[in-house]
Protein backbone atom coordinates (compact mmCIF):
# COMPACT_ATOMS: atom_id res chain seq x y z
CA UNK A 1 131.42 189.34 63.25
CA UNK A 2 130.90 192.78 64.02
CA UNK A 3 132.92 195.40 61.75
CA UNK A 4 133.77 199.13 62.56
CA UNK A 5 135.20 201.47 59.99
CA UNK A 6 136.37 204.66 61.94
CA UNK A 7 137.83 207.32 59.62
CA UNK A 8 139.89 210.30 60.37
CA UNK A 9 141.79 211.30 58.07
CA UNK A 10 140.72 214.67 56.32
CA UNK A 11 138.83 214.47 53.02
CA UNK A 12 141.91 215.58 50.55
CA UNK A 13 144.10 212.89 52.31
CA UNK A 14 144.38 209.08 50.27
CA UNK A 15 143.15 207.23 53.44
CA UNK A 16 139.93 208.83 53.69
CA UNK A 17 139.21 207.04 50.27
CA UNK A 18 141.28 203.47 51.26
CA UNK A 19 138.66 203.65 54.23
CA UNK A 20 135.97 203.76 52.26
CA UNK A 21 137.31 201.37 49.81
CA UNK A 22 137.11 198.81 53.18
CA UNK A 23 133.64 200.46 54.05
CA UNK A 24 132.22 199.09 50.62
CA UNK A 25 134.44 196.03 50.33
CA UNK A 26 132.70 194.72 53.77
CA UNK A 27 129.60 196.11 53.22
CA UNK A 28 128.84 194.22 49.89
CA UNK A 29 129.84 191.41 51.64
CA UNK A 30 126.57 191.49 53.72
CA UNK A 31 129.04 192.58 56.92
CA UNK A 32 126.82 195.35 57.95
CA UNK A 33 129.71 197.49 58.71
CA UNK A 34 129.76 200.72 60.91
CA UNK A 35 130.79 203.61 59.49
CA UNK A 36 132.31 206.29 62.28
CA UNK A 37 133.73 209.41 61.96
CA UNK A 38 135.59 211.50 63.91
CA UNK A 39 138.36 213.82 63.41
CA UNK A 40 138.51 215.53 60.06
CA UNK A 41 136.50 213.07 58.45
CA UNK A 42 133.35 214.74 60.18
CA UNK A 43 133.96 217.12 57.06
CA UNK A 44 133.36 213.87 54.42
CA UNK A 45 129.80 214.07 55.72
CA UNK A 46 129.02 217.27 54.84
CA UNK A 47 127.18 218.32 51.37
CA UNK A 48 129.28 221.20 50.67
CA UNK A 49 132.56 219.03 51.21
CA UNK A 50 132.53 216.17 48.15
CA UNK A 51 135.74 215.32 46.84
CA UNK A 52 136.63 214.07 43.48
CA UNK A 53 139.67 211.20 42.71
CA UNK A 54 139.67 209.83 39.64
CA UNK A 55 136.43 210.80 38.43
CA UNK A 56 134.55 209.55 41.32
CA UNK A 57 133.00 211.29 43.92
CA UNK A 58 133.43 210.83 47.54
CA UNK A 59 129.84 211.37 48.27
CA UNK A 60 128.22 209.48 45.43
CA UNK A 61 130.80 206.33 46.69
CA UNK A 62 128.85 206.69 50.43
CA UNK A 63 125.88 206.88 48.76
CA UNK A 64 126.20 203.20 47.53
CA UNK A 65 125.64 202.26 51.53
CA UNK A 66 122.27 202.59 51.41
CA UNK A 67 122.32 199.70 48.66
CA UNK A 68 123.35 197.60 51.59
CA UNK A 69 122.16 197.02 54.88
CA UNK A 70 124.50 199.52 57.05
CA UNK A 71 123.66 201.33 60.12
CA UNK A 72 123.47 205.07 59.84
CA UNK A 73 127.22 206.93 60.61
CA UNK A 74 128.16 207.52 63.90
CA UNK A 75 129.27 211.02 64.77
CA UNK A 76 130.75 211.77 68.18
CA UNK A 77 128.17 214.94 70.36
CA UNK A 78 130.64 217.62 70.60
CA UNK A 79 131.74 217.14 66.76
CA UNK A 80 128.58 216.87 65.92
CA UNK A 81 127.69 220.15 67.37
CA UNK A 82 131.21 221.49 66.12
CA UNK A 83 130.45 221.04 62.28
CA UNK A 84 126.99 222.66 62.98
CA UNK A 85 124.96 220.31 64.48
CA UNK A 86 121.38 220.06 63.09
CA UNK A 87 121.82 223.17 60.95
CA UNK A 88 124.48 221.96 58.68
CA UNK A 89 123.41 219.71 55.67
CA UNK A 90 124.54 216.19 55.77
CA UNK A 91 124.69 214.02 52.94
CA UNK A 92 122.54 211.49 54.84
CA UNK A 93 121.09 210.34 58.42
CA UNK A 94 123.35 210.77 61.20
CA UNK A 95 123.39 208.76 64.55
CA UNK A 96 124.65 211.54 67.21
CA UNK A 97 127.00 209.24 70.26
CA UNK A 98 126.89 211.25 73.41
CA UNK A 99 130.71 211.40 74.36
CA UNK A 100 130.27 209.93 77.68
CA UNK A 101 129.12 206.67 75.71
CA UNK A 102 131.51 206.85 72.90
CA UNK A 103 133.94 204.24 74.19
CA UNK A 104 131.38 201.89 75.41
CA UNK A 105 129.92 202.06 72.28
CA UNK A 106 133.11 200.75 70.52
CA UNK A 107 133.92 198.57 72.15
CA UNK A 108 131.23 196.26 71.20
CA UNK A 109 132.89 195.87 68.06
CA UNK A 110 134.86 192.49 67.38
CA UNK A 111 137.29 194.21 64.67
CA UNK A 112 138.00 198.16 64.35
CA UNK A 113 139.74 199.44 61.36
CA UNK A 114 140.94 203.39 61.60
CA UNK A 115 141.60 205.04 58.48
């Protein structure tokens, strides 16, 4: 089974974090999920962007991916280049989708969860 995680939702909004609550449910299941953002949730990517819920942080809870054997994030071209592109500072390894191959690219998914 193939697993997609898209999330939207902007980083002070409650889904951003039930998203990645799914993200690392299905990832330490061995699932291999992909994580894609789009939307506001380009901002959750960003270093100067961590949000705190709880007395966890958003960042340091993507940060348990690379415990597990996910593919980098997925980050459409033109939002890419809209948050800064190159220059800005992720928080880790981003796979740029041209927009042209964006929907082709999802749907090889078997299950797509938006968040």
């Amino acid at each position: 089974m193939s697993f997609a995680i898209i999330q939207t939702s902007p980083i002070n909004h409650p889904a951003i974090w039930h998203g990645q609550d799914m993200l690392l449910a299905l990832a330490s299941l061995d699932l291999n999920p992909q994580l894609i953002l789009t939307g506001a949730a380009v901002q959750a990517w960003l270093s100067n962007q961590d949000q705190q819920r709880h007395g966890q942080s958003l960042h340091k809870r993507y940060a348990l991916l690379e415990l597990f054997d996910c593919p980098n994030v997925w980050i459409q071209a033109s939002e890419y280049l809209a948050a800064g592109g190159p220059d800005s500072n992720w928080i880790a390894t981003v796979e740029v989708i041209d927009d042209e191959l964006w929907s082709a690219r999802l749907e090889e998914f078997q299950h797509v969860l938006r968040y």
